[in-house]
N, C-alpha and C. Protein backbone atom coordinates (compact mmCIF):
# COMPACT_ATOMS: atom_id res chain seq x y z
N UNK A 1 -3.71 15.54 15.96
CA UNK A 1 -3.39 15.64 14.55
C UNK A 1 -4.61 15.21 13.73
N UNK A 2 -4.87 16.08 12.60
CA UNK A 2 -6.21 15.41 11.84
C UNK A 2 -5.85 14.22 11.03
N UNK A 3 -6.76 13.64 10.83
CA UNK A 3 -6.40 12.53 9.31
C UNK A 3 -6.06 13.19 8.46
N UNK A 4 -5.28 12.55 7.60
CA UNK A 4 -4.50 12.64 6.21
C UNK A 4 -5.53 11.18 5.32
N UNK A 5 -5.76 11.58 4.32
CA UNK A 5 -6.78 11.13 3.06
C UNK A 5 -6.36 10.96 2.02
N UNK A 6 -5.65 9.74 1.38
CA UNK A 6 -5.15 9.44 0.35
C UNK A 6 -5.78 8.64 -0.66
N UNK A 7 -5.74 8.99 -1.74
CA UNK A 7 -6.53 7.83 -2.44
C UNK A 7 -5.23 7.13 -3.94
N UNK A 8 -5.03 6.46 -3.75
CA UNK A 8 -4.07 5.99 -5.24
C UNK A 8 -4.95 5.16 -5.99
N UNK A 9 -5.11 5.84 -7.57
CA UNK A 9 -6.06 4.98 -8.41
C UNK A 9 -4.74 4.19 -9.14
N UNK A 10 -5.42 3.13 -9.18
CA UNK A 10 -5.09 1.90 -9.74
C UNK A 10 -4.94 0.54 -9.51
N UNK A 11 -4.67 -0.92 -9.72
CA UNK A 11 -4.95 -1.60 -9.10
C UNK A 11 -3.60 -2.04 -8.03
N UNK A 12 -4.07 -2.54 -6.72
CA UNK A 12 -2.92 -2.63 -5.61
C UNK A 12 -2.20 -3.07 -5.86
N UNK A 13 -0.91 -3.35 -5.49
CA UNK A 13 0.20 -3.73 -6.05
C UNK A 13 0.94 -4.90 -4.60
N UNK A 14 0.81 -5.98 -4.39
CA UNK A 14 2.13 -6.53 -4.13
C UNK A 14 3.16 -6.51 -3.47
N UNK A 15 3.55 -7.01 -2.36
CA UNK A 15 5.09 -7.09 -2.61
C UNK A 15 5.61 -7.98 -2.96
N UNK A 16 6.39 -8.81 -4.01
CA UNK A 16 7.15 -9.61 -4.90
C UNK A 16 8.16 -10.09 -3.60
N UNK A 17 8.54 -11.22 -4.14
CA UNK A 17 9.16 -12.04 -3.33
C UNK A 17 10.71 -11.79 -3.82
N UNK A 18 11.62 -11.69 -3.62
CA UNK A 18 13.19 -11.91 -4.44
C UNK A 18 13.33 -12.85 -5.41
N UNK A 19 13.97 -12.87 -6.31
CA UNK A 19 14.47 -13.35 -7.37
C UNK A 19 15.39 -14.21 -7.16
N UNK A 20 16.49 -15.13 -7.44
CA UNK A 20 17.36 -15.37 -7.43
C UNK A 20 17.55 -16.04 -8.78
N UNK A 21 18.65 -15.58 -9.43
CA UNK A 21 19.65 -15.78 -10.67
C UNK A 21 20.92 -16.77 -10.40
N UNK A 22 20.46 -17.90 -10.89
CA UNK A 22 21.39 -18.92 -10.34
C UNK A 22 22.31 -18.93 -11.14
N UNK A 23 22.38 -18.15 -12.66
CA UNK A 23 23.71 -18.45 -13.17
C UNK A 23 25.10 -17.29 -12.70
N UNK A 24 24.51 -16.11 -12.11
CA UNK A 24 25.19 -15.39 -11.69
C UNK A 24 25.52 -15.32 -9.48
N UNK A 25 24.56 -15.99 -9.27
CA UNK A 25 24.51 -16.10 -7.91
C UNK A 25 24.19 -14.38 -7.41
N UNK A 26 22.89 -13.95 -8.19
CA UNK A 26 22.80 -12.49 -7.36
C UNK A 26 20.76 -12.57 -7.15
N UNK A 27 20.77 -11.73 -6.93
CA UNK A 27 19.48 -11.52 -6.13
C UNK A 27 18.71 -10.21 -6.78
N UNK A 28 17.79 -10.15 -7.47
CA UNK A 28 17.20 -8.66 -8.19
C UNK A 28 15.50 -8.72 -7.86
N UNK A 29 15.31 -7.16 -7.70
CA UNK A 29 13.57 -6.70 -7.60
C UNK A 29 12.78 -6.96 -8.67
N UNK A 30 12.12 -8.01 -8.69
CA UNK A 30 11.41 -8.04 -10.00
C UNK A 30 10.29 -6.95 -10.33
N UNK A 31 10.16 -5.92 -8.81
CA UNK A 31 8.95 -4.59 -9.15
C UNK A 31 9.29 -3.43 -8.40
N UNK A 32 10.63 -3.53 -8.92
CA UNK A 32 11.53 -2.33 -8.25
C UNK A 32 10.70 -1.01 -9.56
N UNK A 33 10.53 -1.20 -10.86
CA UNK A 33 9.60 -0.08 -11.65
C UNK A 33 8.34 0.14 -11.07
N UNK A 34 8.05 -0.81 -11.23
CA UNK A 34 6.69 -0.92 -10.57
C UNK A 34 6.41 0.17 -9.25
N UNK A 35 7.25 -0.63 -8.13
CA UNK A 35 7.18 0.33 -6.44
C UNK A 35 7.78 1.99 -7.04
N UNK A 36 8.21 1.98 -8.04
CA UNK A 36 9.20 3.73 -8.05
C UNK A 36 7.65 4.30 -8.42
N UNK A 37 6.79 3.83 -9.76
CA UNK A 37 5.98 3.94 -9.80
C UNK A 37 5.07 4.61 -8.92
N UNK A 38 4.56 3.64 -8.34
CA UNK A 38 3.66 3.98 -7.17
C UNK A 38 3.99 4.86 -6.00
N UNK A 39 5.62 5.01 -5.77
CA UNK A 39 5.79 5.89 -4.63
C UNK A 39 5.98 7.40 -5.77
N UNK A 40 6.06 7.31 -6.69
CA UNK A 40 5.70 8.83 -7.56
C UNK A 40 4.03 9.01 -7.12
N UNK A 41 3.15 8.00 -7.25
CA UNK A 41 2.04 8.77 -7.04
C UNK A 41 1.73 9.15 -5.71
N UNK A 42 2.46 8.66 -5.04
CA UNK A 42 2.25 8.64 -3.65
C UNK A 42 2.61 10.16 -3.01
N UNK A 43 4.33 10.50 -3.67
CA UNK A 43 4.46 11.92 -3.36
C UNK A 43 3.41 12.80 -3.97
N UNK A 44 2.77 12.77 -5.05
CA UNK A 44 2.06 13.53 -5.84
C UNK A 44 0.61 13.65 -4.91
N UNK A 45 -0.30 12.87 -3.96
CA UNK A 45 -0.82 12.69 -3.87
C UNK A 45 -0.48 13.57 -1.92
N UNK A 46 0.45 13.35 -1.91
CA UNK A 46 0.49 13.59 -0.28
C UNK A 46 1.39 15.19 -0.60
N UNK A 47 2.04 15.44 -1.56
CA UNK A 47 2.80 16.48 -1.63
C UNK A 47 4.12 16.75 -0.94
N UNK A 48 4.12 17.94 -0.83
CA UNK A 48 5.89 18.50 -0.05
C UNK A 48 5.23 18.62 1.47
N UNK A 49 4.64 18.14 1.86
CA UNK A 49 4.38 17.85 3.57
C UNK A 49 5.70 16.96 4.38
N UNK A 50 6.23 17.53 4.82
CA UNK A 50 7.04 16.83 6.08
C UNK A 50 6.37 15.28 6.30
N UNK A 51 7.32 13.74 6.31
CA UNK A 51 6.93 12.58 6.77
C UNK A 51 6.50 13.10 8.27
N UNK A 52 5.73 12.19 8.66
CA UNK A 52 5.23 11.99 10.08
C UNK A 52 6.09 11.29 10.86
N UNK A 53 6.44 11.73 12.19
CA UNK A 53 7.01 11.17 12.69
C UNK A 53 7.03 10.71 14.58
N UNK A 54 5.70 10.58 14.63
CA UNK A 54 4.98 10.19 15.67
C UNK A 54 4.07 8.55 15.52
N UNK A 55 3.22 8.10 16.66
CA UNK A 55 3.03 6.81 16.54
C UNK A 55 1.97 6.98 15.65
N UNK A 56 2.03 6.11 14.30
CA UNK A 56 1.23 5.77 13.58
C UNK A 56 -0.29 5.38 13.51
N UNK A 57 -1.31 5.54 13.55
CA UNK A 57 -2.73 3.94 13.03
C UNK A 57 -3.01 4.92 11.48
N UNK A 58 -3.27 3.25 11.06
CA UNK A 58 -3.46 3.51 9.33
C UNK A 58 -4.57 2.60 9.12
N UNK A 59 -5.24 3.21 8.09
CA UNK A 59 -6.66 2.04 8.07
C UNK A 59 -6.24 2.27 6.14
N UNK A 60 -6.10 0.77 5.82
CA UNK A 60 -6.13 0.95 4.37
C UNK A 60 -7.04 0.14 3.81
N UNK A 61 -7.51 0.66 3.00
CA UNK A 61 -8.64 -0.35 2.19
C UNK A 61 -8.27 -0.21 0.58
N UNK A 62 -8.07 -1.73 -0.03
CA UNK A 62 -7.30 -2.32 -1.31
C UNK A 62 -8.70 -2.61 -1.91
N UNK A 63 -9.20 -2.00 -3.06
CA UNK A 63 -10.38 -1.91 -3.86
C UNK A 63 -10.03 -2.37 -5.10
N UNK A 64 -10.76 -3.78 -5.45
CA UNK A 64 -10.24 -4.31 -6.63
C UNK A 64 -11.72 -4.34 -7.65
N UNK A 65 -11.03 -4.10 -8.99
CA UNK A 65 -12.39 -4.05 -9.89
C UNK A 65 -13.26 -5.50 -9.62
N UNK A 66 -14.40 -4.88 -9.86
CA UNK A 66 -15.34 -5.92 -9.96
C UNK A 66 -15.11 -7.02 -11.01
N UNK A 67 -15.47 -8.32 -10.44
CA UNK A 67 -15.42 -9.28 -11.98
C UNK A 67 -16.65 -9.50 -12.27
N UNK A 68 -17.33 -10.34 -13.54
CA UNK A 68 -18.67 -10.53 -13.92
C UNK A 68 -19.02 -11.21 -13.05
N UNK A 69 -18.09 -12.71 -12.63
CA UNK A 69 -18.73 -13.63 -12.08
C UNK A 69 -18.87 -13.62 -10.63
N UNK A 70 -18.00 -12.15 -10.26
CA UNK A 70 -18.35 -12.27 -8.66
C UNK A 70 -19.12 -10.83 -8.39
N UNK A 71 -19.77 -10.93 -9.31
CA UNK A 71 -20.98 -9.57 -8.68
C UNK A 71 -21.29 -9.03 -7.69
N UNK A 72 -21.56 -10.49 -6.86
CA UNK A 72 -22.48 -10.44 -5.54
C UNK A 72 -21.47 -10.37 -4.53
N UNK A 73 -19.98 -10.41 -4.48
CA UNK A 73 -19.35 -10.87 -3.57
C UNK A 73 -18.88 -9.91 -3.15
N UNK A 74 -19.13 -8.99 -1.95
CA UNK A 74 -18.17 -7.96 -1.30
C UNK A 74 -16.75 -8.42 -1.01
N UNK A 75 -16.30 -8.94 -0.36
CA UNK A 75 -14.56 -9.20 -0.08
C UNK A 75 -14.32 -10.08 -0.80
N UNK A 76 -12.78 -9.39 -1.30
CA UNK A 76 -12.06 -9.92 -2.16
C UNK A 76 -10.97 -10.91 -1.65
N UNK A 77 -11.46 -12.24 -1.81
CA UNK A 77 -10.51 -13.04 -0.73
C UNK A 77 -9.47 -14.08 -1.58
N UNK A 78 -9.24 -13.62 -3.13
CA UNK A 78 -8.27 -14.31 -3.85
C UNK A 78 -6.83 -13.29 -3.41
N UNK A 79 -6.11 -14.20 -4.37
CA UNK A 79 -4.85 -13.49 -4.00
C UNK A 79 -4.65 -12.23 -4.88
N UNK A 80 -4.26 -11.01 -4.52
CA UNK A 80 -2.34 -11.41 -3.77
C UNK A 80 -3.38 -10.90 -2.57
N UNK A 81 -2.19 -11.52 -1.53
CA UNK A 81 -2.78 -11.74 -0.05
C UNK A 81 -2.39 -10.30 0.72
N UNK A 82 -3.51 -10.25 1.79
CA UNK A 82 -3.47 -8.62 2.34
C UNK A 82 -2.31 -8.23 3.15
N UNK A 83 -1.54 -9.27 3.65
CA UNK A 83 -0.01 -8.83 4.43
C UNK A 83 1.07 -8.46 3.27
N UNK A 84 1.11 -9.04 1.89
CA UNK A 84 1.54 -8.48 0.84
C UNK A 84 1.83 -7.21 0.52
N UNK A 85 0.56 -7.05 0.25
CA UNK A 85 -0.37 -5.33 -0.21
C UNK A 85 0.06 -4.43 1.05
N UNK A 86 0.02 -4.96 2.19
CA UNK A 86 0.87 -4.01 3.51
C UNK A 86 2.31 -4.01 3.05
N UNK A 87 2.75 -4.79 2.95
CA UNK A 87 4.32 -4.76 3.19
C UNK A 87 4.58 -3.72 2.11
N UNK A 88 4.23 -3.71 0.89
CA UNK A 88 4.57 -2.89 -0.33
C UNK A 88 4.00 -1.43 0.23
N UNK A 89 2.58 -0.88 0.39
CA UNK A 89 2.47 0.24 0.81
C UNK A 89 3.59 1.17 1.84
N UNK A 90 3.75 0.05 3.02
CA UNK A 90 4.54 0.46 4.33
C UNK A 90 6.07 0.89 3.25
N UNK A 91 6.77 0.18 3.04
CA UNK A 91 7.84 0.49 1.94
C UNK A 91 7.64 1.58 1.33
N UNK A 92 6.79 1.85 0.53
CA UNK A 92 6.62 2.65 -0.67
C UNK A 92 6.03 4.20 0.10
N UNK A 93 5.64 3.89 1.12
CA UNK A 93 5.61 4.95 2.08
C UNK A 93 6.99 5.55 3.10
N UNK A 94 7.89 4.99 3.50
CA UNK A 94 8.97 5.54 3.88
C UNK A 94 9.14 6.49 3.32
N UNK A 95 9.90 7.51 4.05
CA UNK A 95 10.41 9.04 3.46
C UNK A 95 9.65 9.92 3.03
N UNK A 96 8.14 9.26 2.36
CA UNK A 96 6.76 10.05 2.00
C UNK A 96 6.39 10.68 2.77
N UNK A 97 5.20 9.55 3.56
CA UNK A 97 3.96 9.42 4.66
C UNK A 97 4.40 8.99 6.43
N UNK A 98 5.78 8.54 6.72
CA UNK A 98 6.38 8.77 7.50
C UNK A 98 7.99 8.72 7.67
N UNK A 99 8.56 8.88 8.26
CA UNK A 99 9.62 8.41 8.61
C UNK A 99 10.31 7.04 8.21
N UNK A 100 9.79 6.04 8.80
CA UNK A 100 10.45 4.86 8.90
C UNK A 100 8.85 3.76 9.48
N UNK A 101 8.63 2.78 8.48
CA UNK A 101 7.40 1.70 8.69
C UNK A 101 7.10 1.47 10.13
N UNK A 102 8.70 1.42 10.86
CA UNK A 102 8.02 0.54 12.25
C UNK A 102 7.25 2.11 13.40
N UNK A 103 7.38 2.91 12.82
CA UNK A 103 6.20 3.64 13.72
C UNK A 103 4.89 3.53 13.49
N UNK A 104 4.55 2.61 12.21
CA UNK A 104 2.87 2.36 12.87
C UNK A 104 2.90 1.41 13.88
N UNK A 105 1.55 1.81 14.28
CA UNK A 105 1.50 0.69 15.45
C UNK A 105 0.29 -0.18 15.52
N UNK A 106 -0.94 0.19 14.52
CA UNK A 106 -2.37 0.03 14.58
C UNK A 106 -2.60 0.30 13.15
N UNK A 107 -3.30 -1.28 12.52
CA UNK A 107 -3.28 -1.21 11.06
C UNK A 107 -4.67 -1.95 11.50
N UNK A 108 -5.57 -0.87 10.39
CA UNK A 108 -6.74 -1.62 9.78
C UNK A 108 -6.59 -2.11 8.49
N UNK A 109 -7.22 -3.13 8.14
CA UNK A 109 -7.86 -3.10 6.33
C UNK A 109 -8.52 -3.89 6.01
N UNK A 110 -8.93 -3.95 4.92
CA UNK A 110 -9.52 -4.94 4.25
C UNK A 110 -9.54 -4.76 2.60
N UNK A 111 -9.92 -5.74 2.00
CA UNK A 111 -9.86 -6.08 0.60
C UNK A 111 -11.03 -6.30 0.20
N UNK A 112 -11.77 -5.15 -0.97
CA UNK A 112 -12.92 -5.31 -1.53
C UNK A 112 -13.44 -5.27 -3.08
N UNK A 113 -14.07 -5.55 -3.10
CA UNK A 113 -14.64 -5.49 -5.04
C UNK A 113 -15.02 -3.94 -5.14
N UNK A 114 -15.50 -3.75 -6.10
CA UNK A 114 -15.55 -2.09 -6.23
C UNK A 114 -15.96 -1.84 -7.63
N UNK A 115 -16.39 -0.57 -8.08
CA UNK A 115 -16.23 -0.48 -9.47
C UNK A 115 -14.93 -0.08 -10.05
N UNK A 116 -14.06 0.87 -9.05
CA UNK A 116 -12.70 1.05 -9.73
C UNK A 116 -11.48 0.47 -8.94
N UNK A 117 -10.33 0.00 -9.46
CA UNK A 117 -9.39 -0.32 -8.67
C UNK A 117 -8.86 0.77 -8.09
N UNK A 118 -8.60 0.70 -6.69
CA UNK A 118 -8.14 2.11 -6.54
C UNK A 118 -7.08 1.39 -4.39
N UNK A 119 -6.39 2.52 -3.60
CA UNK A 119 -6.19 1.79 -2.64
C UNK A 119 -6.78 3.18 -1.58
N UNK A 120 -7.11 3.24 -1.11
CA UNK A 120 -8.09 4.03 0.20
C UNK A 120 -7.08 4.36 1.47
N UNK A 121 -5.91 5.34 1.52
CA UNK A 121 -5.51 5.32 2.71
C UNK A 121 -6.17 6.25 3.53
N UNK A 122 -6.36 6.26 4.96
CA UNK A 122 -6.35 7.25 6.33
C UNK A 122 -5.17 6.89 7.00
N UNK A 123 -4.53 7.97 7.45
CA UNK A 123 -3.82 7.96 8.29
C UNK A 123 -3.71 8.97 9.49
N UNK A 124 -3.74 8.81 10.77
CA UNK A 124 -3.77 9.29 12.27
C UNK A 124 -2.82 9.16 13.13
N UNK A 125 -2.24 10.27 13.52
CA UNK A 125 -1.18 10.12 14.37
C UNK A 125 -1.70 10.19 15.92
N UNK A 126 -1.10 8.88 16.17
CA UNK A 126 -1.66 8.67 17.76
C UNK A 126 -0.84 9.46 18.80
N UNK A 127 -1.50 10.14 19.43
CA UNK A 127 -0.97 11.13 21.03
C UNK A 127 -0.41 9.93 21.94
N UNK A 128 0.83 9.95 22.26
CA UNK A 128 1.60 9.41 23.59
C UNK A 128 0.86 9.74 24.72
């Protein structure tokens, strides 16, 4: 299978922790707009292609704007933290870019400065 080449401009997004509303005793997405969001660009970007549904490797790279004071600094090692930024992609990818999260099996990434915020996917379907 060849790579698939995604690029989503804007800055990475998160996954948010649950809420809890103690005067009602319920539980709400505080970036449930937000993720609908991003999985619109996501179809837009990957199209009416069939999800994948073989073993996964994904190499993502989370590109955050440059700041003044960190010019010099290639990796971006403040928060939000890079198992975060996975968990929200893998999600926001269901039904898209594959099937169901637990068929990847082999995740690259890393977190870098950049001039634009933007998130860098490849994705490769590995032969059994």
């Amino acid at each position: 299978m060849a790579e698939i080449n995604i690029v989503l401009d804007g800055k990475p997004i998160p996954k948010a922790r649950p809420r809890f509303l103690r005067s009602c005793n319920r539980v709400y997405n505080s970036q449930a707009k937000i993720h609908k969001k991003q999985r619109y660009k996501l179809q837009e970007s990957y199209g009416s292609k069939e999800p994948l549904k073989g073993i996964i490797d994904i190499t993502v790279i989370f590109v955050f704007e440059r700041l003044k004071c960190r010019k010099d600094d290639i990796y971006h090692v403040n928060t939000p933290d890079i198992d975060n930024l996975l968990k929200a992609l893998f999600d926001v990818g269901n039904g898209i870019l594959w099937v169901d999260d637990r068929q990847i099996a082999q995740v690259h990434s890393k977190k870098i400065y950049g001039e634009e915020a933007k998130t860098v996917i490849t994705i490769r379907e590995i032969e059994d």
